[in-house]
Protein backbone atom coordinates (compact mmCIF):
# COMPACT_ATOMS: atom_id res chain seq x y z
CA UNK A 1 7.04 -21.76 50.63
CA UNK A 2 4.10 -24.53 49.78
CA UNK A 3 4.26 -23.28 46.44
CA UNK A 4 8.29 -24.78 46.21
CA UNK A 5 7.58 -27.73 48.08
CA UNK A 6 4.46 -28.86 45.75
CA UNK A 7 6.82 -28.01 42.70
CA UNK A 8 9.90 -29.92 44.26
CA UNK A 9 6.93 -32.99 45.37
CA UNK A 10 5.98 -32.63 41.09
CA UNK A 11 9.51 -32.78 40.02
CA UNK A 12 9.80 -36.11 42.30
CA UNK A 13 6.88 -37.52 41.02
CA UNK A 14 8.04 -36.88 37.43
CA UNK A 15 11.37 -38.50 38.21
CA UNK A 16 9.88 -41.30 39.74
CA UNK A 17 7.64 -41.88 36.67
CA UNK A 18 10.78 -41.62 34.51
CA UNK A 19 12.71 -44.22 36.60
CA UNK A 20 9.50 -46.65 36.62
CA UNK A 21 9.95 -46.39 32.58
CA UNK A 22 13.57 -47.45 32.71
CA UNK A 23 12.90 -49.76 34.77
CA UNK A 24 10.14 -51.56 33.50
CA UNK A 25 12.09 -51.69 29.94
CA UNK A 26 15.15 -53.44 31.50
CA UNK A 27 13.16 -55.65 33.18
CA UNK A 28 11.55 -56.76 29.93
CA UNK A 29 14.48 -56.65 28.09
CA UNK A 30 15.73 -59.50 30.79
CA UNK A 31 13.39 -62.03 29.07
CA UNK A 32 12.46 -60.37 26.08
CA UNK A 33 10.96 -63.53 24.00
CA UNK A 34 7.51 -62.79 23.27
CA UNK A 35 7.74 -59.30 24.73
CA UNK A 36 6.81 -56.44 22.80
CA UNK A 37 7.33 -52.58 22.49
CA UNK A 38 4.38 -50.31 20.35
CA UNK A 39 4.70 -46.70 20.55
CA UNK A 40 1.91 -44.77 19.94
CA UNK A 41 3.30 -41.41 18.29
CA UNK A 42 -0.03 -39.37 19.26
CA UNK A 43 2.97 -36.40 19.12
CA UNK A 44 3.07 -36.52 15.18
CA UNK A 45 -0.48 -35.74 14.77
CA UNK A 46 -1.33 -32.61 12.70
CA UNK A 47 -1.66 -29.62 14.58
CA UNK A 48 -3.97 -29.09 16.77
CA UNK A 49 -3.34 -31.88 17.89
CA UNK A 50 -3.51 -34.35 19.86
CA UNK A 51 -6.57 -33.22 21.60
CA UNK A 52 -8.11 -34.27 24.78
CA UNK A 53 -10.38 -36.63 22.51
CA UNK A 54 -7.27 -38.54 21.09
CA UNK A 55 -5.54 -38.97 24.41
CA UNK A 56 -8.56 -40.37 26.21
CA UNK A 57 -9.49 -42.97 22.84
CA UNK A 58 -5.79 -43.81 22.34
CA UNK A 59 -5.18 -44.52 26.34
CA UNK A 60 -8.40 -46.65 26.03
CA UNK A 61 -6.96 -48.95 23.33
CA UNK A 62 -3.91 -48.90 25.07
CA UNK A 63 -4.83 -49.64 28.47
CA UNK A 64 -6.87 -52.64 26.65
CA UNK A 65 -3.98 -54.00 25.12
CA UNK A 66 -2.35 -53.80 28.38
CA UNK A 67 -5.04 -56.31 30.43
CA UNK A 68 -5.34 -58.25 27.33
CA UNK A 69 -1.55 -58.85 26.98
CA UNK A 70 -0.31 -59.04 30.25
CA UNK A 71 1.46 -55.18 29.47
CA UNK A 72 1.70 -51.66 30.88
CA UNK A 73 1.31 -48.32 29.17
CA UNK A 74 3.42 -45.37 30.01
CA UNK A 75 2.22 -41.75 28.80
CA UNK A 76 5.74 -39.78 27.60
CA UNK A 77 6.17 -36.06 27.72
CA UNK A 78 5.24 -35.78 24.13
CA UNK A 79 1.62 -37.57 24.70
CA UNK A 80 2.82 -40.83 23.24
CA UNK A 81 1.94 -43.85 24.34
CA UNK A 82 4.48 -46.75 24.78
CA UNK A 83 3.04 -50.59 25.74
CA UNK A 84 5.13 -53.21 26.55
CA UNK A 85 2.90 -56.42 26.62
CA UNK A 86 2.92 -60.04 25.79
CA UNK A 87 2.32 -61.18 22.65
CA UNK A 88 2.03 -64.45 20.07
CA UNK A 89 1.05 -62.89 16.69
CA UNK A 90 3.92 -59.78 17.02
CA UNK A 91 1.36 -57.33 18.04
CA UNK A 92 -0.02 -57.39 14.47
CA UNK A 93 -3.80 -56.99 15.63
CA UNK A 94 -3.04 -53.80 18.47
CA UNK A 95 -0.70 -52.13 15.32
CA UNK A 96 -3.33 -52.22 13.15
CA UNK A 97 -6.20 -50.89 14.90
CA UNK A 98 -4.55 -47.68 16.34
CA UNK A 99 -3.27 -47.17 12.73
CA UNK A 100 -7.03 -47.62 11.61
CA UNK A 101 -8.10 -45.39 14.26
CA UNK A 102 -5.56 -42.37 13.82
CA UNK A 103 -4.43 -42.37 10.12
CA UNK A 104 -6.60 -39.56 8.91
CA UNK A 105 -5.09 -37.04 11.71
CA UNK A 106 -1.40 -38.13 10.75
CA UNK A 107 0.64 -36.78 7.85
CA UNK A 108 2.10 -40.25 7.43
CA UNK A 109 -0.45 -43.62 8.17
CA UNK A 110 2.58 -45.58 8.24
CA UNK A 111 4.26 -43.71 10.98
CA UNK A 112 1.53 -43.35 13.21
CA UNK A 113 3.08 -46.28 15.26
CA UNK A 114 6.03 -48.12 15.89
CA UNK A 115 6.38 -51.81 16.54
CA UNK A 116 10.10 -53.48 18.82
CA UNK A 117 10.34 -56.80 19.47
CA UNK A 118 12.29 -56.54 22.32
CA UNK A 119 14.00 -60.22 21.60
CA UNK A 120 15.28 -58.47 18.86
CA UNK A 121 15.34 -54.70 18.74
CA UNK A 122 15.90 -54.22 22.94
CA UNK A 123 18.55 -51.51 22.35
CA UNK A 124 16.43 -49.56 19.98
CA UNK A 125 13.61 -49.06 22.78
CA UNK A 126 16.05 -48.32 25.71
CA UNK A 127 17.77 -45.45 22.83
CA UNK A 128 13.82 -44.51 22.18
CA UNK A 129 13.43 -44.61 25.70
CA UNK A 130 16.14 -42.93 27.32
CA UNK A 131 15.92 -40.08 24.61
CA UNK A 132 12.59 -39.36 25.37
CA UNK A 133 13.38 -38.76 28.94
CA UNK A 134 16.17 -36.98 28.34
CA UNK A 135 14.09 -34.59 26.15
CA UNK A 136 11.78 -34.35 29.02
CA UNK A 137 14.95 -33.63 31.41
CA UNK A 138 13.12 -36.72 33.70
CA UNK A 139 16.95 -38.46 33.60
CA UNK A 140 20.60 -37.01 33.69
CA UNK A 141 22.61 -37.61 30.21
CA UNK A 142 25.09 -40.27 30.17
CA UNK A 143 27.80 -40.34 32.54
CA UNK A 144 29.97 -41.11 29.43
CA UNK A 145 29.60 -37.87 27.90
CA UNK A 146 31.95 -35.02 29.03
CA UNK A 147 30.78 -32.82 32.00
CA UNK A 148 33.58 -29.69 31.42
CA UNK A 149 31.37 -28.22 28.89
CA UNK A 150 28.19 -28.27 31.14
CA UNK A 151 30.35 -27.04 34.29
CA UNK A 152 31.93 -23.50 32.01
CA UNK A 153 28.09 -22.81 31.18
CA UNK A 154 27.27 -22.91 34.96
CA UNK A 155 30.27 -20.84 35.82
CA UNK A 156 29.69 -18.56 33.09
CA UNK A 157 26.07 -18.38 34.21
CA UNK A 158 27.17 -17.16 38.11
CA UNK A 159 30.14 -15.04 36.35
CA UNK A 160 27.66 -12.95 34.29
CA UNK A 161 24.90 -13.03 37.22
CA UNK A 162 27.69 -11.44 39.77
CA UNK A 163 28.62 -8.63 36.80
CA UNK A 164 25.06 -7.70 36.14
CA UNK A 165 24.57 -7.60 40.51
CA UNK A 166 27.46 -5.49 41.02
């Protein structure tokens, strides 16, 4: 029984943390001039990685960018990193160091981060956003997308499970 209700109290958490995202992005997106979005994409490092080493160096930078810029950093399912901060020069100077600091273990330099200015490209992070969550199953899919085919599988799912009991 404590082992359900610390699973249920994890699944909570993990919500809440996925809600907090959301939120914080809308938010921004309110007054997005000078706000910006960098995504870390520690998730298309060669395998094996990322390891413990490029999480703790890449939250570093991160959470330094963060103070400096009047952000917050948000770790995703897939270990990247998203910042939204403050920032004058476009976030030119944060870009370029974590693409200094991780090109050799990426396939593609270029791609090792990506770079919203939410004045401009605010729908692009809440699609980044909201798939990412959805991926990680921390948020329900759009209530504009049809339910039916989601409801047969579940009915399908209790139809077979009876068969197999009886």
């Amino acid at each position: 029984m404590a082992t359900a209700t610390a699973i249920e109290a994890a699944d909570t958490a993990t919500h809440h943390i996925g809600r907090h995202l959301l939120d914080a992005v809308e938010r921004a997106s309110r007054a997005p001039q000078g706000r910006m979005a960098l995504v870390l994409h520690l998730s298309h490092m060669r395998s094996p990685a990322p390891r413990a080493h490029h999480r703790r160096i890449a939250r570093a930078v991160m959470d330094d960018a963060a103070q400096r810029h009047a952000g917050q950093v948000f770790a995703l399912h897939n270990d990247d990193l998203l910042l939204l901060f403050r920032s004058n020069d476009a976030g030119a100077a944060i870009t370029e160091s974590l693409a200094r600091l991780f090109s050799i273990d990426v396939p593609d330099p270029a791609g090792v981060t990506t770079l919203w200015s939410l004045a401009r490209d605010a729908g692009a992070v809440r699609q980044y956003v909201r798939a990412r969550l959805l991926d990680a199953r921390l948020i329900p899919p759009c209530p504009s997308r049809p339910a039916a085919s989601t409801r047969s599988t579940r009915s399908t799912r209790s139809s077979s499970t009876a068969a197999s009991a009886t």
